[in-house]
C-alpha atoms as a PDB file:
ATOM      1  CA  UNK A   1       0.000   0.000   0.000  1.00  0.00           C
ATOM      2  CA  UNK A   2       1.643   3.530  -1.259  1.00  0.00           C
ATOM      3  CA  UNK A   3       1.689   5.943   1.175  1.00  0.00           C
ATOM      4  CA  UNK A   4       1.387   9.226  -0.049  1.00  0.00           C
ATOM      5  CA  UNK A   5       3.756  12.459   1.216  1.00  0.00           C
ATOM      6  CA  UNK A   6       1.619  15.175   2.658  1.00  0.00           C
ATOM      7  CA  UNK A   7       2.359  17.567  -0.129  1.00  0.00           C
ATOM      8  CA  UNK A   8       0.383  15.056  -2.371  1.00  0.00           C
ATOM      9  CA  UNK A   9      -2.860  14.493   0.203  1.00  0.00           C
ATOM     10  CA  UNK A  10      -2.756  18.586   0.034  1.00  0.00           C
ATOM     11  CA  UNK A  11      -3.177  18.215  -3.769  1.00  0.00           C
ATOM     12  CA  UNK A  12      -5.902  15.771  -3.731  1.00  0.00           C
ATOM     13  CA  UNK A  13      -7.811  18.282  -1.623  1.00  0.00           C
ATOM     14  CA  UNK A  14      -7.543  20.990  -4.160  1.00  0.00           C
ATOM     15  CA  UNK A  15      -9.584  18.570  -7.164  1.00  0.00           C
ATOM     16  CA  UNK A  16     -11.839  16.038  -7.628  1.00  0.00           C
ATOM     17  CA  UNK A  17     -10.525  12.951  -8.819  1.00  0.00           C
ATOM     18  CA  UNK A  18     -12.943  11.536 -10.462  1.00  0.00           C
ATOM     19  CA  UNK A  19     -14.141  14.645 -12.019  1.00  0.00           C
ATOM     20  CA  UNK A  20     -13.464  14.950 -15.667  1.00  0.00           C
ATOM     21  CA  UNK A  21     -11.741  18.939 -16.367  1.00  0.00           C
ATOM     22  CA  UNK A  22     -11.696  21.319 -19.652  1.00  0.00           C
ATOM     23  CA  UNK A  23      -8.146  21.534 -20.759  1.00  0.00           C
ATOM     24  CA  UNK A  24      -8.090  24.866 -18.935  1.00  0.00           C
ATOM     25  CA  UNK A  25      -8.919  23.784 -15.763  1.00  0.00           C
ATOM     26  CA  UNK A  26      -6.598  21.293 -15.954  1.00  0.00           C
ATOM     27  CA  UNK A  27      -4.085  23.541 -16.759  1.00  0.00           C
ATOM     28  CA  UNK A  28      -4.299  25.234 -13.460  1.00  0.00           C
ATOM     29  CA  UNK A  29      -4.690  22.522 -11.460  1.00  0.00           C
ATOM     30  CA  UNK A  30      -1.247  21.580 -12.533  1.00  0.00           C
ATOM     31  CA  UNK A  31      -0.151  24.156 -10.952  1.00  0.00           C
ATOM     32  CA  UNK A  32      -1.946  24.104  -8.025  1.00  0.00           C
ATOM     33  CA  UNK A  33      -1.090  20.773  -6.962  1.00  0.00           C
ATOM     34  CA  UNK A  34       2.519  20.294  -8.145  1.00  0.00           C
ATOM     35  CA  UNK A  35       4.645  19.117  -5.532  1.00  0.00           C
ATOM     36  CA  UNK A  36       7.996  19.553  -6.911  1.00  0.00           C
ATOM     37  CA  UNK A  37      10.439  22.610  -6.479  1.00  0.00           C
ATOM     38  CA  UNK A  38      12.080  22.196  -9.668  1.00  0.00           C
ATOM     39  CA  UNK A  39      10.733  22.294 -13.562  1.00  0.00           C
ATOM     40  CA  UNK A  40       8.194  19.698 -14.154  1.00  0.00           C
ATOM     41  CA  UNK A  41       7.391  18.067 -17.343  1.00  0.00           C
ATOM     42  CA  UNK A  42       4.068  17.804 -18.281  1.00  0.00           C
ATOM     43  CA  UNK A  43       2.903  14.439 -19.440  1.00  0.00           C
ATOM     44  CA  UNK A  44      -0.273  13.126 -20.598  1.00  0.00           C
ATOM     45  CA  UNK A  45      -1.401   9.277 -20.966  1.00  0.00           C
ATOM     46  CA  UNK A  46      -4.327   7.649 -22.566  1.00  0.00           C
ATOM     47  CA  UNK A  47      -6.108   4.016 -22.155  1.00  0.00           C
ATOM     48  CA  UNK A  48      -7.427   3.012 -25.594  1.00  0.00           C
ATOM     49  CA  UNK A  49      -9.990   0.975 -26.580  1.00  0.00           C
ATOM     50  CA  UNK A  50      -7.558  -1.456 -28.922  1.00  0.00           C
ATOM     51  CA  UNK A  51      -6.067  -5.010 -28.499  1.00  0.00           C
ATOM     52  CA  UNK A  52      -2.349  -4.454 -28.736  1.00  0.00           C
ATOM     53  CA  UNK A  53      -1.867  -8.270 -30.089  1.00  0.00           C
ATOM     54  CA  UNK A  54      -3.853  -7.070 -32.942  1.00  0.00           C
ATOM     55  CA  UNK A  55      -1.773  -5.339 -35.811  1.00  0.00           C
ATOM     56  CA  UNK A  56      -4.743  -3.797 -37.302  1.00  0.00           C
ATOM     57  CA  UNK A  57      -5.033  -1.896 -33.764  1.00  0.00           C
ATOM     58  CA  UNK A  58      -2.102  -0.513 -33.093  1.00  0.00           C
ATOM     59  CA  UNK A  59      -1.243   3.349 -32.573  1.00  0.00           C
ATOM     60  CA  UNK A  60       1.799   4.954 -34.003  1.00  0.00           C
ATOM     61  CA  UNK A  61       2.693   7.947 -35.488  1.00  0.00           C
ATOM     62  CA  UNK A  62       4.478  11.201 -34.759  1.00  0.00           C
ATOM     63  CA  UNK A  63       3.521  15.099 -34.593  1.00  0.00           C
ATOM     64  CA  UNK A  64       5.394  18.208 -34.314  1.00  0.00           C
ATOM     65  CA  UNK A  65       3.762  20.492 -30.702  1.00  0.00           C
ATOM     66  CA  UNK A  66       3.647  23.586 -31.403  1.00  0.00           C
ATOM     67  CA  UNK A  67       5.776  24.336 -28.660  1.00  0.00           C
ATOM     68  CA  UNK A  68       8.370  21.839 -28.266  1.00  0.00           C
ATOM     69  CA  UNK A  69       8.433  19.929 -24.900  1.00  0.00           C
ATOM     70  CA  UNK A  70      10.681  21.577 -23.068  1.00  0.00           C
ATOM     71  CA  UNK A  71      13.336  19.459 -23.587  1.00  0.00           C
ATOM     72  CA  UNK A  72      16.939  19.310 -25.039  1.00  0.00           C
ATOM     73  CA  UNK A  73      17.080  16.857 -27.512  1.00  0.00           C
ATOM     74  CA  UNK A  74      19.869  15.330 -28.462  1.00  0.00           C
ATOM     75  CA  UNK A  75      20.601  14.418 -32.152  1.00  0.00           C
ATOM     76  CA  UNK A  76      22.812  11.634 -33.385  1.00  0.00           C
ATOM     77  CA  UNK A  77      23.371  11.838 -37.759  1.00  0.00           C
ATOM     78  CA  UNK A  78      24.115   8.448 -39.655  1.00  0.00           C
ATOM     79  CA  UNK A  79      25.582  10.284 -42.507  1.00  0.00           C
ATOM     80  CA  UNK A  80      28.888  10.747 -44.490  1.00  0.00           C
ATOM     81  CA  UNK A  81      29.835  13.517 -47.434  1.00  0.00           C
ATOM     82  CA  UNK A  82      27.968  16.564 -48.084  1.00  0.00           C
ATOM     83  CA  UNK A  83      24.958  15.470 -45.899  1.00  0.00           C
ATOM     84  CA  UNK A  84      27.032  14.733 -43.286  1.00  0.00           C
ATOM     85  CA  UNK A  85      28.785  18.646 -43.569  1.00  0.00           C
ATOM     86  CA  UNK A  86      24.977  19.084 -44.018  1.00  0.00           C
ATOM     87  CA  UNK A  87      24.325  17.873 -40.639  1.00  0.00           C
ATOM     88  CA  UNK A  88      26.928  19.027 -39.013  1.00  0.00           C
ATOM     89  CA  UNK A  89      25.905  22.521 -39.985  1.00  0.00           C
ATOM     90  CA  UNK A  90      22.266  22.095 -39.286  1.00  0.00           C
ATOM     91  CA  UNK A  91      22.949  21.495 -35.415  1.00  0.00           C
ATOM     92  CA  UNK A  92      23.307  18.073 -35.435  1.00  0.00           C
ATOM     93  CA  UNK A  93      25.390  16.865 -32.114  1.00  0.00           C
ATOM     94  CA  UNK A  94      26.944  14.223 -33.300  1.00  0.00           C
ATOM     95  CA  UNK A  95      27.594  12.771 -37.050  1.00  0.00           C
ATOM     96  CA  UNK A  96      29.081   9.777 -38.356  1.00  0.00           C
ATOM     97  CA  UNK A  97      29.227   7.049 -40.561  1.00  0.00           C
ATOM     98  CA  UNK A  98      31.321   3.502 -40.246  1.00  0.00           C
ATOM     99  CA  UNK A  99      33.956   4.788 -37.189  1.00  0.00           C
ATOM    100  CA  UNK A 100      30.561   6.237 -35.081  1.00  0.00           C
ATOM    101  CA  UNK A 101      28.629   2.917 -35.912  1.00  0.00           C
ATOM    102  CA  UNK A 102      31.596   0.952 -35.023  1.00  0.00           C
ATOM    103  CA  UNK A 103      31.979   2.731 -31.829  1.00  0.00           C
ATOM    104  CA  UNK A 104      28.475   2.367 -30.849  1.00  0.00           C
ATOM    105  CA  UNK A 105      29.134  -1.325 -31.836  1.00  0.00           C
ATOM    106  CA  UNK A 106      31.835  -2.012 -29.623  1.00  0.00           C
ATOM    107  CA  UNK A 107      30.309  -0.167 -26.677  1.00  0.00           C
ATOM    108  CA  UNK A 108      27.143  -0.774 -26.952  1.00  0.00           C
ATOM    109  CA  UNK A 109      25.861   2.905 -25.821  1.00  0.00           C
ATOM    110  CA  UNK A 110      23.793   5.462 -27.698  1.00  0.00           C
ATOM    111  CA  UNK A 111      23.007   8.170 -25.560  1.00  0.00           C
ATOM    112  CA  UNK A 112      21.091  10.491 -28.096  1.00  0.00           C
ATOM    113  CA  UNK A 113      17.481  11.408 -28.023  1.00  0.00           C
ATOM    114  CA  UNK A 114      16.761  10.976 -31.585  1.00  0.00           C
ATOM    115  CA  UNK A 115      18.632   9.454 -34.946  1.00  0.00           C
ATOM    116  CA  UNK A 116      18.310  10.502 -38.336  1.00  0.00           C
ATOM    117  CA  UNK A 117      20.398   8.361 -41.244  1.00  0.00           C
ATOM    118  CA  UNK A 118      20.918   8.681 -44.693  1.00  0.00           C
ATOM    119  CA  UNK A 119      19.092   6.318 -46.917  1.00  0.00           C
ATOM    120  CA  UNK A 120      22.567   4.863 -48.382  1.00  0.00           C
ATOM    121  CA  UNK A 121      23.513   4.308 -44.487  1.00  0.00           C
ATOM    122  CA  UNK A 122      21.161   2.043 -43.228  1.00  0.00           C
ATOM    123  CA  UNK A 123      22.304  -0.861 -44.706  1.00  0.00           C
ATOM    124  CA  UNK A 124      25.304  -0.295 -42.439  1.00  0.00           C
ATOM    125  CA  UNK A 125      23.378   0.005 -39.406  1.00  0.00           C
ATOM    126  CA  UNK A 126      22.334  -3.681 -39.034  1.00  0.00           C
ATOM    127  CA  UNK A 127      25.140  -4.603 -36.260  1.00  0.00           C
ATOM    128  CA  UNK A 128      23.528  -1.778 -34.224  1.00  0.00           C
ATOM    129  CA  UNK A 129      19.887  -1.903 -35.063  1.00  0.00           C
ATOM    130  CA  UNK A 130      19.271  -3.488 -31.582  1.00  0.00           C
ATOM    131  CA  UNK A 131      21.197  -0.939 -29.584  1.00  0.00           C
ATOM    132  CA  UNK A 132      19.464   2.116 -31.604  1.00  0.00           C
ATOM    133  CA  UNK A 133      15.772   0.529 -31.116  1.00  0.00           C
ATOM    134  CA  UNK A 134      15.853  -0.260 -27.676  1.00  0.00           C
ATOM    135  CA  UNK A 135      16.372   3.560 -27.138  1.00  0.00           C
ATOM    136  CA  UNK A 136      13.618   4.044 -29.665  1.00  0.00           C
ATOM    137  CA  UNK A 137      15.384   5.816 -31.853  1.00  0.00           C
ATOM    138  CA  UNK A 138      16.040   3.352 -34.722  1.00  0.00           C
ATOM    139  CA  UNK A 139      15.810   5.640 -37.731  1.00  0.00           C
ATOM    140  CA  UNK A 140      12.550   5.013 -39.689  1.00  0.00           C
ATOM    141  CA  UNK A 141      11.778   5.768 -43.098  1.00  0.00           C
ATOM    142  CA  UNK A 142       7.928   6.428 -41.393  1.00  0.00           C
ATOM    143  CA  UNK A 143       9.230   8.778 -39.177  1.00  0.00           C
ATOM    144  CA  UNK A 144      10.713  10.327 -41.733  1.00  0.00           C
ATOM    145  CA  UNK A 145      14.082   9.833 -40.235  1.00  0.00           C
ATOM    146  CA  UNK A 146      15.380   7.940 -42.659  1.00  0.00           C
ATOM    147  CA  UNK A 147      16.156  11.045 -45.617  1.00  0.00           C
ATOM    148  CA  UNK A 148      18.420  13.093 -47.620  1.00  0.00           C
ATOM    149  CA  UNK A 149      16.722  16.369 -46.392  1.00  0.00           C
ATOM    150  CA  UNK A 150      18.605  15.761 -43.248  1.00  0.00           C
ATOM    151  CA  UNK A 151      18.091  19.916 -42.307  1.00  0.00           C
ATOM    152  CA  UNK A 152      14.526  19.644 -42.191  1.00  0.00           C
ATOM    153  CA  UNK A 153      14.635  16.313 -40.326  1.00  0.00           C
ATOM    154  CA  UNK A 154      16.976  17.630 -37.627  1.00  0.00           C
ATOM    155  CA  UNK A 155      14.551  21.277 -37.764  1.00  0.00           C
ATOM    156  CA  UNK A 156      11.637  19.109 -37.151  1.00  0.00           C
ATOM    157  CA  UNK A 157      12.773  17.449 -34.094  1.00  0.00           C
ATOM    158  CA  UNK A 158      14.182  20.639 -32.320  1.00  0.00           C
ATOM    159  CA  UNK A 159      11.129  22.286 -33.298  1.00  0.00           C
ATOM    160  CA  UNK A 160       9.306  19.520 -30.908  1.00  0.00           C
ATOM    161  CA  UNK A 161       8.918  16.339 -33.151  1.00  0.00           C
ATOM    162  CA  UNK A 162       8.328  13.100 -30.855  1.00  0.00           C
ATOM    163  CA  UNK A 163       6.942  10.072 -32.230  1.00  0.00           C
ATOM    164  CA  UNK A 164       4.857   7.951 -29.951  1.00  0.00           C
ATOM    165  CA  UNK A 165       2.891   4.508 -29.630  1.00  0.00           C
ATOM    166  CA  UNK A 166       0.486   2.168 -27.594  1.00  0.00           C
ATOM    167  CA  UNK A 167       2.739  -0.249 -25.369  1.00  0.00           C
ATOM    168  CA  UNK A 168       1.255  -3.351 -24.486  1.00  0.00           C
ATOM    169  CA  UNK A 169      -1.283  -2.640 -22.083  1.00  0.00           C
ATOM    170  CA  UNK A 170      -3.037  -0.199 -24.858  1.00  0.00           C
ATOM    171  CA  UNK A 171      -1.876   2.494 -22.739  1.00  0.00           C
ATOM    172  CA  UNK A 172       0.262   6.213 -24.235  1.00  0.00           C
ATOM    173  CA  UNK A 173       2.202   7.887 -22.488  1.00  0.00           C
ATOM    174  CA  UNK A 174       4.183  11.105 -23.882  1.00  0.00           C
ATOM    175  CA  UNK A 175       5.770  14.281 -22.077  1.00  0.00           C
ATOM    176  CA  UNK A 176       3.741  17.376 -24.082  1.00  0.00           C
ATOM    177  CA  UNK A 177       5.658  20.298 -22.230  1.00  0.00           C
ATOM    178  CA  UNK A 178       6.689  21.910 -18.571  1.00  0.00           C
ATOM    179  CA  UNK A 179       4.878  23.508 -16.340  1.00  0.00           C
ATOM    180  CA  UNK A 180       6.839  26.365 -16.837  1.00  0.00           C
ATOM    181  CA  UNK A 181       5.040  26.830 -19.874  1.00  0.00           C
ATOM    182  CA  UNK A 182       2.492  29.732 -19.989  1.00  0.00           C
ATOM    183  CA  UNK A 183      -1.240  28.277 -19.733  1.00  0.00           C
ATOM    184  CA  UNK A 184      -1.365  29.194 -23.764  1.00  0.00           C
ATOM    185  CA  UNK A 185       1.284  26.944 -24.874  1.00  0.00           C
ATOM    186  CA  UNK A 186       0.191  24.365 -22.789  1.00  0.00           C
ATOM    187  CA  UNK A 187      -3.159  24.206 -23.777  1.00  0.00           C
ATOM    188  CA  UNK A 188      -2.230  24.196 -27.521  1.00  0.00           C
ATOM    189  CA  UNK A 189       0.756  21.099 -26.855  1.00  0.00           C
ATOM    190  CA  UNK A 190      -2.191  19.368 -25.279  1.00  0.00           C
ATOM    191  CA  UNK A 191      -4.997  19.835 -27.516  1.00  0.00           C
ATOM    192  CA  UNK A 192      -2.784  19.108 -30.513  1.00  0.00           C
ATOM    193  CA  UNK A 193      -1.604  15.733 -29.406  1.00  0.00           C
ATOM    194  CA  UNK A 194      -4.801  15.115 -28.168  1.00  0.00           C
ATOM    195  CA  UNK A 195      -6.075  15.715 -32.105  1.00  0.00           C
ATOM    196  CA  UNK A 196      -3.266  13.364 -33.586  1.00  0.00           C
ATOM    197  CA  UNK A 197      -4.724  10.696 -30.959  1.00  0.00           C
ATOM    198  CA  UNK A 198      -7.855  10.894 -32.563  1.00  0.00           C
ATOM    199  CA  UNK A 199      -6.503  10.955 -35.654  1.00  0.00           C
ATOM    200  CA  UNK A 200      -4.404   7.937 -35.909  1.00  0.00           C
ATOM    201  CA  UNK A 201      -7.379   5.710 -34.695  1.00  0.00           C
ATOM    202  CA  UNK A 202      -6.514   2.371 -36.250  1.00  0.00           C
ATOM    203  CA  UNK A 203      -9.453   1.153 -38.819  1.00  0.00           C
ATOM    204  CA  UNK A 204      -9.621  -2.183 -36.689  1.00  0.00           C
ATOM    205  CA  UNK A 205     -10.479  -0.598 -33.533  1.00  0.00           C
ATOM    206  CA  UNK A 206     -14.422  -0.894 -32.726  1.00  0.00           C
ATOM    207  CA  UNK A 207     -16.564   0.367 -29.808  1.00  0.00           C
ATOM    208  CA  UNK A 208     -15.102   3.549 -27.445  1.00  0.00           C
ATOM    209  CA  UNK A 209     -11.669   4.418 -29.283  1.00  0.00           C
ATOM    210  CA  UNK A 210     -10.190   6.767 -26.173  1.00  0.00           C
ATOM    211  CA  UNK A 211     -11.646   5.269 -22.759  1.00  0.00           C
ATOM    212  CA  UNK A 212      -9.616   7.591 -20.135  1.00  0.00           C
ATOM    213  CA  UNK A 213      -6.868  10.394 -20.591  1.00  0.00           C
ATOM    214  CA  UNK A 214      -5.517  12.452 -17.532  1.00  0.00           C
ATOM    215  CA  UNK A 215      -2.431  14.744 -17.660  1.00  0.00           C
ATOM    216  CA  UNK A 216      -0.163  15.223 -14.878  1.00  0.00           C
ATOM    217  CA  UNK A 217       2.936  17.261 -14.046  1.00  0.00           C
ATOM    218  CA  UNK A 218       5.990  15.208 -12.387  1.00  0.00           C
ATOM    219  CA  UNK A 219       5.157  13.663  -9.619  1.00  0.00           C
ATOM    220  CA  UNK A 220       2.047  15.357  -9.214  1.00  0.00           C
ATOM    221  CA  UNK A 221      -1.783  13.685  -9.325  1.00  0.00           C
ATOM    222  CA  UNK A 222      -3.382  12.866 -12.556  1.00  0.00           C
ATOM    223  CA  UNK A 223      -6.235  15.039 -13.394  1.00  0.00           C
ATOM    224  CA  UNK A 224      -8.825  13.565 -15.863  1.00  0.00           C
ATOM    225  CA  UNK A 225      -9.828  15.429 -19.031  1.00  0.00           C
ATOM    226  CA  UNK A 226     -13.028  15.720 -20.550  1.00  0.00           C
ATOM    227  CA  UNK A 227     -12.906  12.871 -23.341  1.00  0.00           C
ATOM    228  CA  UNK A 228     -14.667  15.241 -26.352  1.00  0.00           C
END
């Protein structure tokens, strides 16, 4: 049995938990019940109505926020030549070709937040395929981070790119912002993944499509949202 700090039995006092809140509201209650003294992210999570086992029911996709999340992202570049002096001057924080793959190889580490490869380099990435998609970050012609418009790729993701999917308890979960975001920018980084959601409902997936979704600031309560 948790036992909860009594920062977070003040927060429960200030909503209802089982009350269902405009994304406004909920806005402010994130604030009002945070009980962190540092930045927060700002997450949100949804239970959908799919069967994970089923591939005609699974959620993927990615979407830009309109105002990043908050977070510096670091950006690895599979790439040799003039995309890789492409990359290189488009911000990227670390570019490569066979030496970086062979490093990453030997080590077995890849600390970067996102990857982006040319097309002509993936067929060199197989030894480190694993290592790259455990992080999540295994460059993806779908994700349009496999490409030879590597500026706009590495644009995209500082401009607040994530990609996101269902894990196997039909469940999302994705950091949208911090709470040191003004209620504007929240509201929009909430409303627009909320959209995608809704738009990426898989054609196999019959009866209620989004049964809860709650956002919630680190370590703070979840607050439900009104499910539109």
């Amino acid at each position: 049995m948790s036992i909860k700090s009594k920062r977070m039995k003040d927060a429960f006092t200030k909503f209802d938990k089982e009350t269902r809140y405009s994304i406004e509201d909920a806005v402010k209650l994130l604030r009002d019940t945070t009980t962190v003294k540092f930045d927060p992210s700002v997450e949100m999570h949804f239970n959908l109505g799919i069967d994970p086992r089923k591939s005609d029911q699974l959620v993927r996709g990615n979407v830009v926020l309109p105002h990043g999340t908050g977070k510096k992202v670091s950006i690895v570049v599979f790439a040799d030549g003039e995309l890789a002096q492409e990359a290189t001057k488009a911000g990227a924080d670390i570019v490569g070709a066979d030496e970086l793959i062979a490093e990453i190889k030997k080590t077995g580490n890849a600390p970067y937040d996102a990857a982006i490869a040319s097309p002509d380099m993936m067929k060199k990435l197989g030894p480190i395929a694993r290592t790259l998609g455990v992080k999540g970050i295994m460059p993806n012609p779908k994700k349009e981070t496999v490409t030879t418009n590597i500026t706009k790729a590495i644009e995209d993701i500082r401009k607040g790119k994530i990609d996101f999917r269902n894990d196997d308890t039909s469940n999302i979960h994705q950091v949208i912002g911090k709470l040191s975001f003004d209620d504007k920018k929240l509201i929009e980084n909430i409303q627009t993944f909320i959209d995608t959601i809704k738009k990426v409902k898989p054609s196999g997936s019959k009866g209620i499509y989004i049964k809860n979704m709650v956002v919630t600031s680190s370590m703070g309560p979840s607050i439900k949202l009104i499910i539109a």
